[in-house]
N, C-alpha and C. Protein backbone atom coordinates (compact mmCIF):
# COMPACT_ATOMS: atom_id res chain seq x y z
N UNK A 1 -29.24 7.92 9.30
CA UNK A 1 -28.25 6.97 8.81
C UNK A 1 -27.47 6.36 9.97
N UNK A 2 -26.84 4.90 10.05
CA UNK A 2 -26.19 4.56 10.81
C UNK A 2 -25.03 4.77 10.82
N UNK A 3 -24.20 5.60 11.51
CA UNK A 3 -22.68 5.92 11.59
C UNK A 3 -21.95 4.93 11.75
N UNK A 4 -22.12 3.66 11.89
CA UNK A 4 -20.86 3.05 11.86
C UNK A 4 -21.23 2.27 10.30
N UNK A 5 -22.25 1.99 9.72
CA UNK A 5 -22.56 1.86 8.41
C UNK A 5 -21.53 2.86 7.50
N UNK A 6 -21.93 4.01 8.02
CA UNK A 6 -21.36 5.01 7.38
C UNK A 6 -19.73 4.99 7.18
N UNK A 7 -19.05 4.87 8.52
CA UNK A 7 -17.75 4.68 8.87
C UNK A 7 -17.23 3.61 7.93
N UNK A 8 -18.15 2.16 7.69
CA UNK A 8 -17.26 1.17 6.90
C UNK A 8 -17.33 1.50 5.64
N UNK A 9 -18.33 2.36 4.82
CA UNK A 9 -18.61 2.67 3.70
C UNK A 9 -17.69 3.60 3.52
N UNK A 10 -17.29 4.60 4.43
CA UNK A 10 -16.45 5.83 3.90
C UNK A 10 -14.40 4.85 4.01
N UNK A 11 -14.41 4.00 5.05
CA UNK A 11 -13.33 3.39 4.55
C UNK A 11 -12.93 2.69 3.78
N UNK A 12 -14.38 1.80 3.09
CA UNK A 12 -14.00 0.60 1.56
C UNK A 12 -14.03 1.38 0.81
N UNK A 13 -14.47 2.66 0.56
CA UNK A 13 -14.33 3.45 -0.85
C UNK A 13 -12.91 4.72 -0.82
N UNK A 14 -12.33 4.68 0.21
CA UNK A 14 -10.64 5.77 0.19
C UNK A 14 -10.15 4.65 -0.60
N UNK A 15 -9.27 5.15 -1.03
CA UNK A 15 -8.05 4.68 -1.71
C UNK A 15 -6.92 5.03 -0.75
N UNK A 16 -7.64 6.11 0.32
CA UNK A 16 -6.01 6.01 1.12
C UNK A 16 -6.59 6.16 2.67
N UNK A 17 -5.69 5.63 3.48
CA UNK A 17 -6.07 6.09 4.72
C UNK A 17 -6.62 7.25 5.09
N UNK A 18 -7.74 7.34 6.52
CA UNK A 18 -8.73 8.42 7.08
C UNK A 18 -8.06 9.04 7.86
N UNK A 19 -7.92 10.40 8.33
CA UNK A 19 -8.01 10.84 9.93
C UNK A 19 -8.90 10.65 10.56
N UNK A 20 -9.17 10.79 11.85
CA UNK A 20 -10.26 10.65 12.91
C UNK A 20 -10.84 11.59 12.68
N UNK A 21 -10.16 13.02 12.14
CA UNK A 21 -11.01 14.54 11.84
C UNK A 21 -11.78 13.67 10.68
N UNK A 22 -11.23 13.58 9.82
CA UNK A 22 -11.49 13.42 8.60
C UNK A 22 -13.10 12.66 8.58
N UNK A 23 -12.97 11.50 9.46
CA UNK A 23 -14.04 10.48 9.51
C UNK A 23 -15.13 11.07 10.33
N UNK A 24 -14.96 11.73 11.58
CA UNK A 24 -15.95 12.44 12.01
C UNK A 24 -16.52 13.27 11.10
N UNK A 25 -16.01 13.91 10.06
CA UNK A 25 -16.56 15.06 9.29
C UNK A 25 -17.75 14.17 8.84
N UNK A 26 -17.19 13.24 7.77
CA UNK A 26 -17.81 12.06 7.01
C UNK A 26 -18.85 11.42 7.67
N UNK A 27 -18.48 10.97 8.82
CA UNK A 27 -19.65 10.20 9.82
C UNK A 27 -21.13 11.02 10.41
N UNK A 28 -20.53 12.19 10.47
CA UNK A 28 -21.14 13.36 10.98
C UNK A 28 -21.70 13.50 12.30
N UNK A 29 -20.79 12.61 13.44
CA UNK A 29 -20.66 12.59 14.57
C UNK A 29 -20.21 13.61 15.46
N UNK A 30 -20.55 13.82 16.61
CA UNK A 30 -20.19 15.30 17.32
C UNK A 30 -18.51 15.14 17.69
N UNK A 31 -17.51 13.99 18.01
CA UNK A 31 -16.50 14.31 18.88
C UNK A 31 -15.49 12.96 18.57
N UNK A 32 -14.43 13.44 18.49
CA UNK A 32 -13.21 12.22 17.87
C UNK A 32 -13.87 11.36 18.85
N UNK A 33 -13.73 11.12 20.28
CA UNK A 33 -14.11 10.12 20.84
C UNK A 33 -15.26 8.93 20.18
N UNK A 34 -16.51 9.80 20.09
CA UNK A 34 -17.53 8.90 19.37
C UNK A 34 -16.88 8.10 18.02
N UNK A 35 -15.78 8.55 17.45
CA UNK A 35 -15.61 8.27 16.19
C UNK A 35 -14.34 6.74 16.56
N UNK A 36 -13.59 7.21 17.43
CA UNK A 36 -12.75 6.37 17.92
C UNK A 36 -13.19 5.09 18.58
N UNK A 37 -14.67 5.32 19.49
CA UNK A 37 -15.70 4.39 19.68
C UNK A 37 -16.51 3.18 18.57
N UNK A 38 -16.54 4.30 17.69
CA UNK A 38 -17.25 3.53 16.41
C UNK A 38 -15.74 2.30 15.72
N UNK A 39 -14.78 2.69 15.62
CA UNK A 39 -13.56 2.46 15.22
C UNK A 39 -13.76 1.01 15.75
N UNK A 40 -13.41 1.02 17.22
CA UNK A 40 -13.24 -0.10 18.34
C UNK A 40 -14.19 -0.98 17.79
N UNK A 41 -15.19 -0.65 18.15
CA UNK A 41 -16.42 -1.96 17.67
C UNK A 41 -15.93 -2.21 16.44
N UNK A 42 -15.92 -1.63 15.11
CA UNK A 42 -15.92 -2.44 14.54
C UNK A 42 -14.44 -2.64 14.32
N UNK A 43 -13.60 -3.27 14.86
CA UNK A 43 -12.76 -3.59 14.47
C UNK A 43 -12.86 -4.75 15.59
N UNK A 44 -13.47 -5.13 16.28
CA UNK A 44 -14.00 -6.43 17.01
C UNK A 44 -14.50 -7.14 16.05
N UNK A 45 -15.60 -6.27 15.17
CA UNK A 45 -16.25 -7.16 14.74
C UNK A 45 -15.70 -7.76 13.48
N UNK A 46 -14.42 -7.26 12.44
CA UNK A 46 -14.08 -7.44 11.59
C UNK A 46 -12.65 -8.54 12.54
N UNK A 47 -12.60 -8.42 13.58
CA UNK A 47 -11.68 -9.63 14.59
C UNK A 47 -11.90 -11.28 13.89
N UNK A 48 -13.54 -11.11 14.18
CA UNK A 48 -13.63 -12.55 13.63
C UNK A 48 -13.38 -13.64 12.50
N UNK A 49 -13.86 -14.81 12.90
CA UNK A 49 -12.62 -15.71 12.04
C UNK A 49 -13.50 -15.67 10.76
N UNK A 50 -14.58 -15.34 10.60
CA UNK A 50 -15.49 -15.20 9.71
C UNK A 50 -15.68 -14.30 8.46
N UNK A 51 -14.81 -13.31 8.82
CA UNK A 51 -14.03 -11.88 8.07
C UNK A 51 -13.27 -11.84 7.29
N UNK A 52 -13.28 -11.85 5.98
CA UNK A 52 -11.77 -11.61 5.17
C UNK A 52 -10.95 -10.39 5.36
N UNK A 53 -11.53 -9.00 6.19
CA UNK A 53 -10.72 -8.02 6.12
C UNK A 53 -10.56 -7.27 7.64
N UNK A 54 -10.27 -6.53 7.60
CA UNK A 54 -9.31 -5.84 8.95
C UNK A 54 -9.53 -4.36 9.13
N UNK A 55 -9.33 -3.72 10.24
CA UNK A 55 -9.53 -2.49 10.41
C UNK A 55 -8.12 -2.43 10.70
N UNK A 56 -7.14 -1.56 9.83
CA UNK A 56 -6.03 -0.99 10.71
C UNK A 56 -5.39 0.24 10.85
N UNK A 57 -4.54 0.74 11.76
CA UNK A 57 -4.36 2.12 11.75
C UNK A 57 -2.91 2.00 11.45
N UNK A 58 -2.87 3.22 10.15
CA UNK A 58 -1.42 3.46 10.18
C UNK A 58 -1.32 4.69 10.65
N UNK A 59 0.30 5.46 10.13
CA UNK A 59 0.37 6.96 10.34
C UNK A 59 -0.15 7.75 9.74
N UNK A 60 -0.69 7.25 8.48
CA UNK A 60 -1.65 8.69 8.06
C UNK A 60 -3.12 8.22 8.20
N UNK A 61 -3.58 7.37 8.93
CA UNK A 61 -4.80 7.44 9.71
C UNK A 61 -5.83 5.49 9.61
N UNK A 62 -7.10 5.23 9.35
CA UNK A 62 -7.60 4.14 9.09
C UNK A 62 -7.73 3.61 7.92
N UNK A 63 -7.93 2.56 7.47
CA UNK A 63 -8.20 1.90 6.45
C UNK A 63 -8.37 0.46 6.91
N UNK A 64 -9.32 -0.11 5.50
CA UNK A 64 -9.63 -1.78 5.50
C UNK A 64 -8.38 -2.17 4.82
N UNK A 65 -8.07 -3.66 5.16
CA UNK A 65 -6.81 -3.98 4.23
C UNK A 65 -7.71 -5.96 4.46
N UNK A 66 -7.46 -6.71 3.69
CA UNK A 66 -7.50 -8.03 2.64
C UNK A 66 -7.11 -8.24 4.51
N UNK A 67 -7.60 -9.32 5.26
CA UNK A 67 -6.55 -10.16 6.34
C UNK A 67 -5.36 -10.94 5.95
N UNK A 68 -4.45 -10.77 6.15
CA UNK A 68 -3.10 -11.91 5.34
C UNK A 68 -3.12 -13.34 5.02
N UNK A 69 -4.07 -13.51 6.16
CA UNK A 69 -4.08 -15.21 5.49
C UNK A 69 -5.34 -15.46 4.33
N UNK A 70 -5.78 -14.48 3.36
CA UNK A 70 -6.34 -14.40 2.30
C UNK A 70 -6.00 -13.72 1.24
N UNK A 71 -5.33 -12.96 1.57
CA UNK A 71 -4.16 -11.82 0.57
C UNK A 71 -3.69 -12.54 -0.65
N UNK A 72 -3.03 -13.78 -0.44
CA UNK A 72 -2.44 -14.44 -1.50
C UNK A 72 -3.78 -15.06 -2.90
N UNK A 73 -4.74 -15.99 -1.96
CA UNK A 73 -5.87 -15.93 -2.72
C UNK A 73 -7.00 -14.93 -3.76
N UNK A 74 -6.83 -14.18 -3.13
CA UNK A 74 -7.55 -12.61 -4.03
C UNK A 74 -6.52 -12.17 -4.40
N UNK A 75 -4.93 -11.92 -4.57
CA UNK A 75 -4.40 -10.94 -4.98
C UNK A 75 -4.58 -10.92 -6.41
N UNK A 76 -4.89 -11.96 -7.38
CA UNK A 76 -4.91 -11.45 -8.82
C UNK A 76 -6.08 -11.12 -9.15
N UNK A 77 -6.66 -10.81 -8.24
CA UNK A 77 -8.01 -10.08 -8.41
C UNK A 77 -7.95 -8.20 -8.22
N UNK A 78 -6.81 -8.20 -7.82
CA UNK A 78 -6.67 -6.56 -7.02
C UNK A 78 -5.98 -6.01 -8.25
N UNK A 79 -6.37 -4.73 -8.48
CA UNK A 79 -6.23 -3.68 -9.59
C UNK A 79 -4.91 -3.65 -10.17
N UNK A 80 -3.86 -3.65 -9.52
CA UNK A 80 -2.19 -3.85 -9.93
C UNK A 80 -1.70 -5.33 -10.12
N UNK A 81 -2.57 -6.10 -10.12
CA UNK A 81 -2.37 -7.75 -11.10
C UNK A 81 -1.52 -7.61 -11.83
N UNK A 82 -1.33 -6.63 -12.85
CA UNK A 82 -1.41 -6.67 -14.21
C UNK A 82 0.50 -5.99 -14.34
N UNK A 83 1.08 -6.21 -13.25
CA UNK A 83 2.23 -6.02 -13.11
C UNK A 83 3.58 -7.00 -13.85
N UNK A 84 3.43 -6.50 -14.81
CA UNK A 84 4.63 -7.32 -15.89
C UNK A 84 5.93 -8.11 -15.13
N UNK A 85 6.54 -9.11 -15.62
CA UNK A 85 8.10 -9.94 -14.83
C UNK A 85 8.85 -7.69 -15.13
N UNK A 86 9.21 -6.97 -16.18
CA UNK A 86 9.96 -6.10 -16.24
C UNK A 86 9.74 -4.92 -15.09
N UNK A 87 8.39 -5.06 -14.72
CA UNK A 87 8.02 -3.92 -13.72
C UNK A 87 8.12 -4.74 -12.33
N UNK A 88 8.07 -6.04 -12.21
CA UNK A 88 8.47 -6.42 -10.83
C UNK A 88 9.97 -6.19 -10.72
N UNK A 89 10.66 -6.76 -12.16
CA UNK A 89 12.12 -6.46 -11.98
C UNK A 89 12.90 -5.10 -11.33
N UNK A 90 12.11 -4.14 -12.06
CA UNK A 90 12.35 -2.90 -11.54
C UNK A 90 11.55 -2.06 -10.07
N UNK A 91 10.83 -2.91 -9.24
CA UNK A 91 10.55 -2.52 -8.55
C UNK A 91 11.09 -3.29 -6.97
N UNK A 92 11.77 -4.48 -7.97
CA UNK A 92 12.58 -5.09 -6.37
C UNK A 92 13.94 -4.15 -6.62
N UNK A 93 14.54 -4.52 -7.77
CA UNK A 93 15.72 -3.08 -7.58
C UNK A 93 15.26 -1.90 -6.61
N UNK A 94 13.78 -1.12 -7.04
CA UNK A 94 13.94 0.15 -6.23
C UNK A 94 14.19 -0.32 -5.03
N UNK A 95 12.98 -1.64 -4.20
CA UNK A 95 12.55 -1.70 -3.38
C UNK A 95 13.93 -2.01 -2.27
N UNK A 96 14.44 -3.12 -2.79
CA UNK A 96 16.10 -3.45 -2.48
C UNK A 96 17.02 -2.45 -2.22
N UNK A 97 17.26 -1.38 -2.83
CA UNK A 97 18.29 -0.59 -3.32
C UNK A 97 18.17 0.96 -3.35
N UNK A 98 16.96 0.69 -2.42
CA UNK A 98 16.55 2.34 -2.55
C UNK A 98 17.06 3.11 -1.31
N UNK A 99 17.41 4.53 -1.94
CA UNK A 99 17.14 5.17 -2.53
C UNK A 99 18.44 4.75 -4.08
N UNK A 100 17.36 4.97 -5.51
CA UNK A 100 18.32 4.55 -6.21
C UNK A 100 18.40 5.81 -7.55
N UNK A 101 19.07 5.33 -8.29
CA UNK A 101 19.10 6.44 -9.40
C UNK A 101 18.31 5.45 -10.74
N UNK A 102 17.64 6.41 -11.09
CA UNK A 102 17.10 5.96 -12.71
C UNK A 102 17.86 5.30 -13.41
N UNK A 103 19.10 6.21 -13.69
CA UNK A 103 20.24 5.96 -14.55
C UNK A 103 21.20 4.27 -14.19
N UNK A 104 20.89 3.55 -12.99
CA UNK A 104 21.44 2.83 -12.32
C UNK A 104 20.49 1.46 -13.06
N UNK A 105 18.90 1.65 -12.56
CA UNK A 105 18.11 0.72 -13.01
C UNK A 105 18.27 0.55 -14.69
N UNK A 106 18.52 1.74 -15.22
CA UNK A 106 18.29 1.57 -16.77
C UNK A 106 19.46 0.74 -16.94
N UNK A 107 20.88 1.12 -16.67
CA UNK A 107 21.78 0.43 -16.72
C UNK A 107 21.73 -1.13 -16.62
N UNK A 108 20.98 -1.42 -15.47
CA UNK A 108 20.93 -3.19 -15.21
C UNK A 108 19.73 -3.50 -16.48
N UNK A 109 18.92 -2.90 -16.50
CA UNK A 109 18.06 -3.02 -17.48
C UNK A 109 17.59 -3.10 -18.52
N UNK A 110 18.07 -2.41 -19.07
CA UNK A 110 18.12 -1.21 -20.39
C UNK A 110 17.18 -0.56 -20.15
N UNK A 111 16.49 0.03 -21.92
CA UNK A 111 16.07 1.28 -22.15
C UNK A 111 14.61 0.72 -21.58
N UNK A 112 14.27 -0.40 -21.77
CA UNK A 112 12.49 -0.35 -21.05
C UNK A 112 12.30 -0.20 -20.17
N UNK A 113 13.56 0.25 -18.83
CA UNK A 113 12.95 0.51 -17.94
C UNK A 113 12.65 1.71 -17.72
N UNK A 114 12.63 2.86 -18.54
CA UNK A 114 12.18 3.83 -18.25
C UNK A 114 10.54 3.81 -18.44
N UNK A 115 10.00 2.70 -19.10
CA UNK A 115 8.64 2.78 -19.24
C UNK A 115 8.45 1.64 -18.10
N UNK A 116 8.85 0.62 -17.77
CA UNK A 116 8.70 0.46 -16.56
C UNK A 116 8.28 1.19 -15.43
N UNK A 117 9.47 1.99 -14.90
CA UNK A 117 9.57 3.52 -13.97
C UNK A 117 8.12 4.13 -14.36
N UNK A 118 7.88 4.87 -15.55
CA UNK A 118 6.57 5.44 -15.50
C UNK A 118 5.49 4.76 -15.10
N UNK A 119 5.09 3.39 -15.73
CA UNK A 119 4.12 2.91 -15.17
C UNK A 119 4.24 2.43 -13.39
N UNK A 120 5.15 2.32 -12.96
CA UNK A 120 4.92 1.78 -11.47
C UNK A 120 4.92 3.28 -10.47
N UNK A 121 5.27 4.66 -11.26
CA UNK A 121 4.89 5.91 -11.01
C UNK A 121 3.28 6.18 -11.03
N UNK A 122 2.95 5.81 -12.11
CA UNK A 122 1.56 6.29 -12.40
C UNK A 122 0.93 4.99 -11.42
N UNK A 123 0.89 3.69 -11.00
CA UNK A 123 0.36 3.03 -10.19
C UNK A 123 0.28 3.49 -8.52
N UNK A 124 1.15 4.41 -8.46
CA UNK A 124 1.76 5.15 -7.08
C UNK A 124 2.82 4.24 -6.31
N UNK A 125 3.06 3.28 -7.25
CA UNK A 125 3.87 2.24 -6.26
C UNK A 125 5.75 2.88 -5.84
N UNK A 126 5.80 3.71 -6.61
CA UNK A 126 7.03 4.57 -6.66
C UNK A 126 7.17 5.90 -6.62
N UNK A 127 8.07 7.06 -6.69
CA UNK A 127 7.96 7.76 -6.23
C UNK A 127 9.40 8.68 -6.88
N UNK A 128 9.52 9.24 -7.19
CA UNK A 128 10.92 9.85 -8.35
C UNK A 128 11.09 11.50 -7.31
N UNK A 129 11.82 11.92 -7.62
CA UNK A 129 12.84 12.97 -7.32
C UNK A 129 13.92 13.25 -8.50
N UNK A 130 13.71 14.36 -9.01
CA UNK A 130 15.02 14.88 -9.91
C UNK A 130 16.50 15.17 -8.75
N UNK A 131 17.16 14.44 -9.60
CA UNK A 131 18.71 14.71 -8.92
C UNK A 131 19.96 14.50 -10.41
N UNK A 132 19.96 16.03 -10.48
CA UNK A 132 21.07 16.57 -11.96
C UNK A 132 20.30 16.20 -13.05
N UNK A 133 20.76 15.00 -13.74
CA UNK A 133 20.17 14.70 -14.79
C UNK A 133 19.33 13.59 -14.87
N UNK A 134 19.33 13.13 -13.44
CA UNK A 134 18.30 11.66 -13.61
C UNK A 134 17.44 11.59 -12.70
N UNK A 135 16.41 10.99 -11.81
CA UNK A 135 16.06 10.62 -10.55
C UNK A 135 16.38 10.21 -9.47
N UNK A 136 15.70 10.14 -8.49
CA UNK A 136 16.32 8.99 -7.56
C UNK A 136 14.70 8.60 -7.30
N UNK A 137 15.07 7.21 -6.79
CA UNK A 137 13.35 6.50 -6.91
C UNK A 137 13.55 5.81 -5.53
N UNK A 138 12.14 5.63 -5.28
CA UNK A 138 12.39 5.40 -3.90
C UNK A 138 10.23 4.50 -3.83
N UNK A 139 10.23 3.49 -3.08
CA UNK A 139 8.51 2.96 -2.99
C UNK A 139 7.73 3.79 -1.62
N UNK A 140 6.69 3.67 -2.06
CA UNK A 140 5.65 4.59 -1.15
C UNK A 140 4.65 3.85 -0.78
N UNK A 141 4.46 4.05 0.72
CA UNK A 141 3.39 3.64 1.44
C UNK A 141 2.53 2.65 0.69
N UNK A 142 1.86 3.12 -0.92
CA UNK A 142 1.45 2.26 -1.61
C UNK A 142 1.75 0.60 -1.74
N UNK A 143 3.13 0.93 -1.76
CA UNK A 143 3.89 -0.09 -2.08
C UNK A 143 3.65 -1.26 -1.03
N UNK A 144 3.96 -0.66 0.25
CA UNK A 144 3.77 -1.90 1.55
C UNK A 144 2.61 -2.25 1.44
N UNK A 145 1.64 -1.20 0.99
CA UNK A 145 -0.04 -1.94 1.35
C UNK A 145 -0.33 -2.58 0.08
N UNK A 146 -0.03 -2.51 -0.80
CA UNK A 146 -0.15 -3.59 -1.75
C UNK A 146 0.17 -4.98 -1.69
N UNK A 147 1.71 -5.11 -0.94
CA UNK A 147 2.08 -6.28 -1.13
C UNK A 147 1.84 -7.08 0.48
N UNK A 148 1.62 -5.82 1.68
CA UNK A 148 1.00 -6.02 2.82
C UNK A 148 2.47 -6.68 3.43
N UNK A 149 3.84 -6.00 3.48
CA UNK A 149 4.66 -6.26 3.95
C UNK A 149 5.64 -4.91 4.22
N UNK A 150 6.61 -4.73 5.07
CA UNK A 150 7.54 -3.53 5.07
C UNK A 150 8.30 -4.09 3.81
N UNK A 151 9.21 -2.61 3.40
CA UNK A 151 10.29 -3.34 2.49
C UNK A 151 11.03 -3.56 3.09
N UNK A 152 11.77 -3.61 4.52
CA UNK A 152 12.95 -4.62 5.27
C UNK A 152 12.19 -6.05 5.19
N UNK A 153 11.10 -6.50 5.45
CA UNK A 153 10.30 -7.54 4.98
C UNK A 153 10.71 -8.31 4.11
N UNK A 154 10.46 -7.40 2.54
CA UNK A 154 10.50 -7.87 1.80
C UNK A 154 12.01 -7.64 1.53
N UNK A 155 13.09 -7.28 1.42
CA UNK A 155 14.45 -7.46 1.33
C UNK A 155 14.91 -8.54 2.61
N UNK A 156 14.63 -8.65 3.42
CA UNK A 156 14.90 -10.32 4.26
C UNK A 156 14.58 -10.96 2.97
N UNK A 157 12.80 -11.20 2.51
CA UNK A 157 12.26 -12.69 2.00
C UNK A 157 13.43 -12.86 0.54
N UNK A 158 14.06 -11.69 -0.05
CA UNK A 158 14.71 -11.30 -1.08
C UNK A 158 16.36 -12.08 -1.04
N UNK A 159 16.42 -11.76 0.30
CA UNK A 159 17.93 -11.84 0.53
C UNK A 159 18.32 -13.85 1.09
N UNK A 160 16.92 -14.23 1.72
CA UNK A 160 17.06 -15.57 1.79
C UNK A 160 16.71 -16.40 0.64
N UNK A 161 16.08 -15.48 -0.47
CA UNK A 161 15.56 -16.54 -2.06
C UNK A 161 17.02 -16.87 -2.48
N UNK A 162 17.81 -15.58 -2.18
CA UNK A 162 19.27 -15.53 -2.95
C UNK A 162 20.14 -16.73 -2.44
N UNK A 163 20.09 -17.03 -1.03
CA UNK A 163 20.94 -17.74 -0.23
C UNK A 163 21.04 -19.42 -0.44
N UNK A 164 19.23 -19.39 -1.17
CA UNK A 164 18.97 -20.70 -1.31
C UNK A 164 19.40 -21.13 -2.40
């Protein structure tokens, strides 16, 4: 088998970023180096202008991600489309305002946002903590690579919609 075949196949099918252990296991290459080698090339080759996608490294290891200047075009094609005006509502609150309390969002909200909250839980786009009687919610890693921005990012683009 070709290992770097292998390498792009084992990164379009994670759902989450690789380690270098991790991918050597997968690749079945002798030594991080070789694997870090394989990495380089192709991430030359996914360089080109010819490429819709990207090799990049975060902190918990590699992954492919959409290139940004195509992101907007495919995004209602990507699995979390299906994100209601009530679940964006409640997820710029978290995203804005986090770390926040349940009890805070329901308040601006009402009572649907607790089914809101669950579903953008079960999407992984959020992230809950019990504190007394309510949560505190807070977005996860998910969250940036979905929308392919930090949330200081996206609270700037938030804070200049307001200004205008």
């Amino acid at each position: 088998m070709n290992p770097k075949a292998l390498l792009e196949a084992a990164l379009f099918v994670s759902d989450k970023p690789l380690s270098l252990e991790r991918l050597s296991k997968v690749v079945g290459v002798g030594s991080i180096e070789e694997v870090k080698q394989l990495i380089e090339e192709m991430k030359k080759e996914l360089e080109k202008e010819d490429r819709g996608i990207e090799l990049v490294e975060t902190p918990e290891g590699f992954e492919l991600r959409i290139k940004k200047e195509y992101r907007e075009r495919v995004a209602k094609l990507a699995p979390l489309a299906d994100l209601s005006d009530g679940m964006l509502r409640s997820l710029a609150l978290i995203a804005v305002k986090q770390p926040i309390k349940q009890s805070t969002i329901v308040k601006i909200q009402g009572n649907k946002a607790y089914g809101y909250i669950r579903m953008l839980e079960a999407k992984g786009l959020i992230k809950s903590e019990k504190f007394r009687r309510t949560k505190i919610l807070r977005t996860t890693s998910e969250f940036e690579k979905y929308f392919g921005k930090s949330v200081d990012e996206i609270k700037r683009m938030i804070e200049e919609k307001i200004k205008e």
